[in-house]
N, C-alpha and C. Protein backbone atom coordinates (compact mmCIF):
# COMPACT_ATOMS: atom_id res chain seq x y z
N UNK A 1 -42.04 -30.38 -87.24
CA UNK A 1 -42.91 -30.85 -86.18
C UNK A 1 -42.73 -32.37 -86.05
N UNK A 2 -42.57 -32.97 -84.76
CA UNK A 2 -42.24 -34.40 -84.40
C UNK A 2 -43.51 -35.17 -84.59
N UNK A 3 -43.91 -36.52 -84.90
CA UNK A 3 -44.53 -36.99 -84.64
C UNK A 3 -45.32 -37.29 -83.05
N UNK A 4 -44.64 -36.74 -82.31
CA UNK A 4 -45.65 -37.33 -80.89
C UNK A 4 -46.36 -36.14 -80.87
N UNK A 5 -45.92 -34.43 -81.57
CA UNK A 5 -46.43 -33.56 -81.36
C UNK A 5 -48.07 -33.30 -82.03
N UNK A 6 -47.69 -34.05 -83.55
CA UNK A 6 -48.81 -33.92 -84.26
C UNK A 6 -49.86 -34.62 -83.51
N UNK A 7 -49.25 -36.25 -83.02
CA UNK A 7 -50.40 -37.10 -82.49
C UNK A 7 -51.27 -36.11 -81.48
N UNK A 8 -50.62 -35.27 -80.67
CA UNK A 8 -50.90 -34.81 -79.60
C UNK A 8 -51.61 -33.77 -80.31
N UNK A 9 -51.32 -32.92 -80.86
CA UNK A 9 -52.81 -31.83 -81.82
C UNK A 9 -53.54 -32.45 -82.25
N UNK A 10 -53.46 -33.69 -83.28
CA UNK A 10 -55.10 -34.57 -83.27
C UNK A 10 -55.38 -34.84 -82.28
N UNK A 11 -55.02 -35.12 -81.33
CA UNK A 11 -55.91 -35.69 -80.28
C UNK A 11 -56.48 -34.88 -79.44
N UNK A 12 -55.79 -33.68 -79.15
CA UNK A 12 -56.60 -32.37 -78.74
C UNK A 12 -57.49 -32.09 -79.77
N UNK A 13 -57.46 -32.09 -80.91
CA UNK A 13 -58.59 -31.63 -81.98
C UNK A 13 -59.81 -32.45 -81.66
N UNK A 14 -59.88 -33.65 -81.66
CA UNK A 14 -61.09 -34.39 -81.54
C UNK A 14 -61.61 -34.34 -80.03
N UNK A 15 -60.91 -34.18 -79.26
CA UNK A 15 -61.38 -33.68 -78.09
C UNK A 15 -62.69 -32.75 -77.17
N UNK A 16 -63.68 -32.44 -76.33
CA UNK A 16 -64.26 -31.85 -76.61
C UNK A 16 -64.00 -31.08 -74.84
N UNK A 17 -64.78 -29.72 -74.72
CA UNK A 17 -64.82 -29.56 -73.56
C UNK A 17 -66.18 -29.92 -73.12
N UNK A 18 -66.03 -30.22 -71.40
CA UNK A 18 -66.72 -30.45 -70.68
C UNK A 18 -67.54 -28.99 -70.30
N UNK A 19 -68.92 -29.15 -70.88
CA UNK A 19 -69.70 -27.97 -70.50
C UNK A 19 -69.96 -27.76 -68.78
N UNK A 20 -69.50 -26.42 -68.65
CA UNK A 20 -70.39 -26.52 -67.39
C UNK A 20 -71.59 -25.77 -67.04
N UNK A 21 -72.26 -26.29 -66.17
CA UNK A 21 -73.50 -25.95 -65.58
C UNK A 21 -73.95 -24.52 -65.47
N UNK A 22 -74.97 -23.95 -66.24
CA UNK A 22 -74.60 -22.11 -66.20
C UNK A 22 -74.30 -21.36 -64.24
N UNK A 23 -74.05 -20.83 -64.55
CA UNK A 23 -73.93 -19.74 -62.78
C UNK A 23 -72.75 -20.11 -62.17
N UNK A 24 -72.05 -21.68 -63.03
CA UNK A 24 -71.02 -22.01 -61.88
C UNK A 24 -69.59 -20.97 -62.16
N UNK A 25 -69.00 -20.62 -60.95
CA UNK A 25 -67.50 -19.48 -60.92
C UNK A 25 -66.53 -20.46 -61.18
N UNK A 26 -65.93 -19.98 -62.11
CA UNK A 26 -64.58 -20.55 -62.54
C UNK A 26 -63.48 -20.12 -62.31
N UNK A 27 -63.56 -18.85 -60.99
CA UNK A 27 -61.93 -17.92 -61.45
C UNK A 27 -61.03 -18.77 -61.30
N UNK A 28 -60.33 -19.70 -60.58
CA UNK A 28 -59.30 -21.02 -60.74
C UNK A 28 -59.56 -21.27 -61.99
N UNK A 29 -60.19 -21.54 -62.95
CA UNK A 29 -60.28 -21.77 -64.26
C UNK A 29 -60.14 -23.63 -64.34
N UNK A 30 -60.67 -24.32 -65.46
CA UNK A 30 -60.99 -25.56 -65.03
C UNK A 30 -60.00 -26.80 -65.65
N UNK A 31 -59.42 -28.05 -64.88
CA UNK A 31 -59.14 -29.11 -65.82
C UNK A 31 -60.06 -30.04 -65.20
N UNK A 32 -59.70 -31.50 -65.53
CA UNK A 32 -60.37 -32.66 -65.65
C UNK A 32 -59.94 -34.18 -65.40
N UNK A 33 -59.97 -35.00 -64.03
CA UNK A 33 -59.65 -35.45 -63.77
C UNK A 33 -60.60 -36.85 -64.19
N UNK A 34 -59.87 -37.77 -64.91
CA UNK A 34 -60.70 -39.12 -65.54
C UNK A 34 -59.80 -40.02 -64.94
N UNK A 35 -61.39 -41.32 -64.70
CA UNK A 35 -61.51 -42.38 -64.11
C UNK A 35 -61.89 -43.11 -64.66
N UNK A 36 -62.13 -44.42 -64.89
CA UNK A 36 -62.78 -45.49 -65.42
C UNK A 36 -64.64 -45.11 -64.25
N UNK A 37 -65.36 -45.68 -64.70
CA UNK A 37 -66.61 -45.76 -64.14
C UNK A 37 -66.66 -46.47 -62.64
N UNK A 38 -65.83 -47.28 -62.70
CA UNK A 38 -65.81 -48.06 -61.16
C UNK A 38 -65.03 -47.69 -60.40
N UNK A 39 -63.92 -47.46 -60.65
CA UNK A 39 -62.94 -46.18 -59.96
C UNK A 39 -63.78 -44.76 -59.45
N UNK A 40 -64.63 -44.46 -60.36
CA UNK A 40 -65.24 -43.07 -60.10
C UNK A 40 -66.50 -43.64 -58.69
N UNK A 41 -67.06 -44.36 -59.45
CA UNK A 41 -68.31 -44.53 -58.05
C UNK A 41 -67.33 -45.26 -57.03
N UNK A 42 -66.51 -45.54 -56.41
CA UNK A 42 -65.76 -45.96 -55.30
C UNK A 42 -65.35 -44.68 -54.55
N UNK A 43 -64.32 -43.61 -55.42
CA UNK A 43 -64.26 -42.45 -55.10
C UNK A 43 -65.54 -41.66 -54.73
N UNK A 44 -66.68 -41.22 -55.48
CA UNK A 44 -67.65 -40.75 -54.92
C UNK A 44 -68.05 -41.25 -53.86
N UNK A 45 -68.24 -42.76 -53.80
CA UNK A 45 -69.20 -42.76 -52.11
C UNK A 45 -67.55 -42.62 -50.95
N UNK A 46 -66.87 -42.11 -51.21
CA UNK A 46 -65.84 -42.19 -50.25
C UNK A 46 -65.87 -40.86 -49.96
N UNK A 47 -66.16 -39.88 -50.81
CA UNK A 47 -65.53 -38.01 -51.07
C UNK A 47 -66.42 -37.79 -50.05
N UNK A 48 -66.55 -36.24 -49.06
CA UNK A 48 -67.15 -35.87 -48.73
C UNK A 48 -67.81 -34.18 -49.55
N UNK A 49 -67.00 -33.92 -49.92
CA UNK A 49 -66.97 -33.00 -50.73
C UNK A 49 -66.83 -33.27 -52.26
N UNK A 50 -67.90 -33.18 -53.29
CA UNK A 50 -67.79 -32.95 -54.47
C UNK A 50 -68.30 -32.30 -55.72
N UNK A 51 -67.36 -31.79 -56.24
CA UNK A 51 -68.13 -30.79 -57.53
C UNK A 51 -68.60 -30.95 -58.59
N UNK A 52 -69.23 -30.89 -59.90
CA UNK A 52 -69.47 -31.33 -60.91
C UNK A 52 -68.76 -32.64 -61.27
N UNK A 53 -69.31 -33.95 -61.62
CA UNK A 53 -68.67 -34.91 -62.03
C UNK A 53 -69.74 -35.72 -63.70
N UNK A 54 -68.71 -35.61 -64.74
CA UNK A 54 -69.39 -36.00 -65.97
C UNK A 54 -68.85 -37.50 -66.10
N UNK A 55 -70.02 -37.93 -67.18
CA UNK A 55 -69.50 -39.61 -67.72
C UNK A 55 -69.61 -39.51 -69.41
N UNK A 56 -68.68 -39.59 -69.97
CA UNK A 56 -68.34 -39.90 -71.02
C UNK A 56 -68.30 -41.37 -71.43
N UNK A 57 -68.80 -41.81 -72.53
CA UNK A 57 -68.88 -43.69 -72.43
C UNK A 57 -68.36 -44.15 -70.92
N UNK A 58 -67.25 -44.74 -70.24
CA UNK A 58 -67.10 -45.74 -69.76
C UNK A 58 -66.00 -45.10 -68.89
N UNK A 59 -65.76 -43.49 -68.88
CA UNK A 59 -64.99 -42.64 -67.77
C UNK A 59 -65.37 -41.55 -67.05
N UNK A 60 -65.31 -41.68 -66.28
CA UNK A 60 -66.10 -40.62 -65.11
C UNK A 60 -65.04 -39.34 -64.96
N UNK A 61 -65.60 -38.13 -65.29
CA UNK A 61 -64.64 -36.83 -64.80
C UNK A 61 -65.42 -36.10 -64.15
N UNK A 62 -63.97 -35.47 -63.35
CA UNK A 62 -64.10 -35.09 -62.08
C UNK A 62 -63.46 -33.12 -62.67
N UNK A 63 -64.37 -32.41 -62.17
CA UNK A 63 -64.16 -30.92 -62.48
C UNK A 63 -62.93 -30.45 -60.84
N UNK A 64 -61.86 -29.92 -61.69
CA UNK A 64 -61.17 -29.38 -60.14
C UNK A 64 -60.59 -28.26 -60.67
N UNK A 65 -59.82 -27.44 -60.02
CA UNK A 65 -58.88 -26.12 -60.51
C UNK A 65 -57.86 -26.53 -61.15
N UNK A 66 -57.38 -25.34 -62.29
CA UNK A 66 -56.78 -25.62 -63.44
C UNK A 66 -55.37 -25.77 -62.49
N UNK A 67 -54.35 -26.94 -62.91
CA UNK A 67 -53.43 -27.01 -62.46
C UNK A 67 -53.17 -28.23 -61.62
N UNK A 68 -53.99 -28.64 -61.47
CA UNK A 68 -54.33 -29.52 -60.20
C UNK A 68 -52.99 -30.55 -60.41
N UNK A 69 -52.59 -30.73 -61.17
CA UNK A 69 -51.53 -31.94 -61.93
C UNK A 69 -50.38 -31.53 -61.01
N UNK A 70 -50.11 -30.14 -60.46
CA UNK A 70 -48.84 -29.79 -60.15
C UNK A 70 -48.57 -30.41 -59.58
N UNK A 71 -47.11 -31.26 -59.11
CA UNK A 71 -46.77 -32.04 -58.02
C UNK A 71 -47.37 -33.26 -57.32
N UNK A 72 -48.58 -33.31 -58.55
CA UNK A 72 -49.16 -34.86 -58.02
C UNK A 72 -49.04 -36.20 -59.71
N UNK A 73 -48.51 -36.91 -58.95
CA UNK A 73 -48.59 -38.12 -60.13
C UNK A 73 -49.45 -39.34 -59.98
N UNK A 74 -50.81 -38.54 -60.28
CA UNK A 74 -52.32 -38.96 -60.17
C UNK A 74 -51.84 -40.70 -60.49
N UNK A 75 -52.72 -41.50 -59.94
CA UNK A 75 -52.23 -42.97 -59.84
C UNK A 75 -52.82 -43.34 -60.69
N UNK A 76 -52.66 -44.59 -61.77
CA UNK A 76 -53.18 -45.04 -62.80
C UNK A 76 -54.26 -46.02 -62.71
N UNK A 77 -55.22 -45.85 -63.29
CA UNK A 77 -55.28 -45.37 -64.79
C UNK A 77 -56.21 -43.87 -64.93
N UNK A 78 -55.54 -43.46 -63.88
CA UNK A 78 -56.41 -42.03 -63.72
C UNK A 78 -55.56 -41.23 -65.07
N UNK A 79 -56.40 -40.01 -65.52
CA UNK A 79 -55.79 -39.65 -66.45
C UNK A 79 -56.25 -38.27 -66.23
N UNK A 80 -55.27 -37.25 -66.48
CA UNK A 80 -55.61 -35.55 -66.55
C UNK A 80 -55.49 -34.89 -67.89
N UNK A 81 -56.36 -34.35 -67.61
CA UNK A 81 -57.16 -33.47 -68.70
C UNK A 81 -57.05 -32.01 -68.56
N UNK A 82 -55.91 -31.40 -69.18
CA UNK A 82 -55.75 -29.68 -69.01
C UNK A 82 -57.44 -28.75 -69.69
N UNK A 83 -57.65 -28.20 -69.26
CA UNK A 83 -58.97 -27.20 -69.93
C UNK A 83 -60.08 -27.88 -69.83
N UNK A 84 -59.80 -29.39 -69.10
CA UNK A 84 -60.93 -30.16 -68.75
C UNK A 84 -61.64 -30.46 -70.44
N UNK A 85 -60.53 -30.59 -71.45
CA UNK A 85 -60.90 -30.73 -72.52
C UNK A 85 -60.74 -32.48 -72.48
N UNK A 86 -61.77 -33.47 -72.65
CA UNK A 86 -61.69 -34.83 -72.58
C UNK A 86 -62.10 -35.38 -74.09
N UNK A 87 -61.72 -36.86 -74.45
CA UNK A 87 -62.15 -37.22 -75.48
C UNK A 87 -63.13 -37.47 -75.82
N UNK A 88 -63.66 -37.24 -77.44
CA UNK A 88 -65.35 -37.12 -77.50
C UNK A 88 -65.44 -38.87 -77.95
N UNK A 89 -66.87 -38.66 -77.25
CA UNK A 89 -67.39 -40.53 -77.39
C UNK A 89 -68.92 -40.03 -77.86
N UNK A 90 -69.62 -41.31 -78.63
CA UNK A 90 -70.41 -41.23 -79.70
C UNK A 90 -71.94 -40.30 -78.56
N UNK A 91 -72.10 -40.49 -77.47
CA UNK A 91 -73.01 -40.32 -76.28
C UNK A 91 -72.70 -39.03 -75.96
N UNK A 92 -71.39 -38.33 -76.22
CA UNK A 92 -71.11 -36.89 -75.34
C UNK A 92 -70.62 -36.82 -74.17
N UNK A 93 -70.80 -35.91 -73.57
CA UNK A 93 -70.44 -35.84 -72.03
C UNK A 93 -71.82 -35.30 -70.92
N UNK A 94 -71.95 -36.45 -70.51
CA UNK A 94 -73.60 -36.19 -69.44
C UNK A 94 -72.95 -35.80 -67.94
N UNK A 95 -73.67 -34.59 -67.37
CA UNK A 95 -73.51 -34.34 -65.53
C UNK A 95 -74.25 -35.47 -65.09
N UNK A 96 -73.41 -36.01 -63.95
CA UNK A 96 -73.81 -36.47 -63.38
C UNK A 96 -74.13 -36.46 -61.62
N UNK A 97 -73.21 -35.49 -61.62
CA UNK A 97 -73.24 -34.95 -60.43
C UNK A 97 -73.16 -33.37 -60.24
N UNK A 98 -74.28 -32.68 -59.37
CA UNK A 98 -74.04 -30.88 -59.61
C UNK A 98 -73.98 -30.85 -57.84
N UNK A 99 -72.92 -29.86 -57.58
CA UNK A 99 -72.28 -29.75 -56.03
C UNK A 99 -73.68 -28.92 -55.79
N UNK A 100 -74.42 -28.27 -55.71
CA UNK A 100 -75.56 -27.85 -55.58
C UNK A 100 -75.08 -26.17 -54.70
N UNK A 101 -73.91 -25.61 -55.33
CA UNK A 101 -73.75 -24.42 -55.13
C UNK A 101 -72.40 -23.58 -56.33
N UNK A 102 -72.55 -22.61 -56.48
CA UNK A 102 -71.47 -22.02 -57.92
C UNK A 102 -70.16 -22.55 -57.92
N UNK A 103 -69.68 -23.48 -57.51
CA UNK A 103 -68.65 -23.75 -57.61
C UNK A 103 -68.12 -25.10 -58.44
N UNK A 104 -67.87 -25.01 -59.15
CA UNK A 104 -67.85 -26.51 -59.79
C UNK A 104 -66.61 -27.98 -59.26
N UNK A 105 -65.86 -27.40 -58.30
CA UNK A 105 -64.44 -27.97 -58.33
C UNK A 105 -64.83 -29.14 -57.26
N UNK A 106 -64.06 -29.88 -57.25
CA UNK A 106 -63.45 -31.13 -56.05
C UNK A 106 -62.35 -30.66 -55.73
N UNK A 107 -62.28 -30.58 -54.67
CA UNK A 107 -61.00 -30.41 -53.99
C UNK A 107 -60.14 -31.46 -54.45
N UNK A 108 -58.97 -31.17 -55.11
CA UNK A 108 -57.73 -31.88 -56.01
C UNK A 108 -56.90 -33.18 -54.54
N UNK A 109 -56.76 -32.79 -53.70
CA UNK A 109 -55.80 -33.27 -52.75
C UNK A 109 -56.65 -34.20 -52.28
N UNK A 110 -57.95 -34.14 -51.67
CA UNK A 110 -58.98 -35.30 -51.24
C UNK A 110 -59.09 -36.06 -52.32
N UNK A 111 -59.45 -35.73 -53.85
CA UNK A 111 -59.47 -36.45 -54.63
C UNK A 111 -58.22 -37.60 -55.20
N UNK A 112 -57.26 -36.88 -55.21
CA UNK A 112 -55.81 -37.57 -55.22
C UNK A 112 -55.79 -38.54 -54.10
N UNK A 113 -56.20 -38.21 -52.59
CA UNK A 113 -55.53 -39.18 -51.72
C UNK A 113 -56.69 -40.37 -52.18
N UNK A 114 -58.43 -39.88 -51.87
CA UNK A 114 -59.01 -41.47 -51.98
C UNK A 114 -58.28 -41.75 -53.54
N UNK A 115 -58.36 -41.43 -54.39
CA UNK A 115 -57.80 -42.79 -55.19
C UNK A 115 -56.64 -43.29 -55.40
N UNK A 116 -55.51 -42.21 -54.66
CA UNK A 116 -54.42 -43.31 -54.19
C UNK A 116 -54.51 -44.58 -53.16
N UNK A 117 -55.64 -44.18 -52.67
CA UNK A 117 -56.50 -45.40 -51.31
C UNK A 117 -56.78 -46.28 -52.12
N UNK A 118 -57.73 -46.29 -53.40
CA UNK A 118 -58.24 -47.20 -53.78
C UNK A 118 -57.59 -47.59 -54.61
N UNK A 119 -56.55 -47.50 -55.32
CA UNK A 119 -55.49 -47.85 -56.49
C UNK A 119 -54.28 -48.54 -55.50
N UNK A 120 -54.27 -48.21 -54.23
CA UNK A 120 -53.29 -48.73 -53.08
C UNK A 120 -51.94 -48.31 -53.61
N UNK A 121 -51.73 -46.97 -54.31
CA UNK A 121 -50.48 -46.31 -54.45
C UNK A 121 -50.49 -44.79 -53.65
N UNK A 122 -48.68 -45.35 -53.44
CA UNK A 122 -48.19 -44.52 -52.33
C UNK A 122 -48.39 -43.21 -52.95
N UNK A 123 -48.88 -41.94 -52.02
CA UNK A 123 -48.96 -40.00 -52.38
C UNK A 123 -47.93 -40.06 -52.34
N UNK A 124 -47.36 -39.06 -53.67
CA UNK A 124 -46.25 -39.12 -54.12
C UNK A 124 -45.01 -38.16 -53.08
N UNK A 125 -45.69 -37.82 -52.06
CA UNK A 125 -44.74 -36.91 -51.14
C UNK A 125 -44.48 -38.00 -50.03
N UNK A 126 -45.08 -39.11 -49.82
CA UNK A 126 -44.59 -40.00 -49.23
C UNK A 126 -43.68 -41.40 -49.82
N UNK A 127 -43.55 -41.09 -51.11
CA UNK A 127 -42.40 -42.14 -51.82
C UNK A 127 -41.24 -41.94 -51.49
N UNK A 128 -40.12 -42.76 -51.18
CA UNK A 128 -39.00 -42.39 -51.12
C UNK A 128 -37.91 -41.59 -51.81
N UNK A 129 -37.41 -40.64 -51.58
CA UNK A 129 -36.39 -40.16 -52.63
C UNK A 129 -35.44 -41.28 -53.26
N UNK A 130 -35.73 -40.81 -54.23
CA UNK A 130 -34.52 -41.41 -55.83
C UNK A 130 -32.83 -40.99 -55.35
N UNK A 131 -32.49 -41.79 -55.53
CA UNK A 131 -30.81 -41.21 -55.66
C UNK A 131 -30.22 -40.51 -56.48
């Protein structure tokens, strides 16, 4: 076993999941899209649509369908979270936002474009091809 692999099982080990809210449907099944705190409230008052969003110390996550990563190279210092499993901080993980119907998700693509808006990086289907 390599060293980046082990780092990467501790760091999933200490990890925790993001509970969700009882009644909410998961069949998409869930990951976890993290923000810094000021990144996140910029995105919220911009979203029109949004689903469960938690704060862990000093990063805001965003609940969307499992997969959401496919084909997008979320702009930095955004960070994705498979199983919506995020790192544990001494406080936990508090809701802070409930979509106020069974669904827990943000739509992945609205979420991707405002914070490519607010990070002012190009959606990655509009970058130029590589040679």
């Amino acid at each position: 076993m390599t060293l980046d692999r082990l780092t990467a099982l501790a760091r999933r080990l200490s990890d925790i999941p993001l509970e969700l809210p009882d009644g909410m449907r998961t069949q998409l099944g869930c990951d976890a899209v993290g923000m810094p705190a000021e990144l996140g409230r910029q995105a919220m008052s911009r979203m029109s649509r949004i689903g469960c969003v938690y704060v862990t110390g000093e990063q805001w996550w965003w609940i969307v369908p499992s997969h959401s990563q496919q084909s997008l190279d979320w702009p930095e210092p955004v960070r994705y979270a498979p199983h919506a499993l995020v790192p544990q901080t001494a406080s936990g993980a508090r809701l802070i936002h409930h979509p106020g119907h069974d669904a827990p998700y943000t739509p992945p693509i609205p979420l991707y474009l405002t914070l490519c808006r607010i990070t002012r990086t190009v959606p990655v289907w509009m970058r130029p091809a590589e040679a």
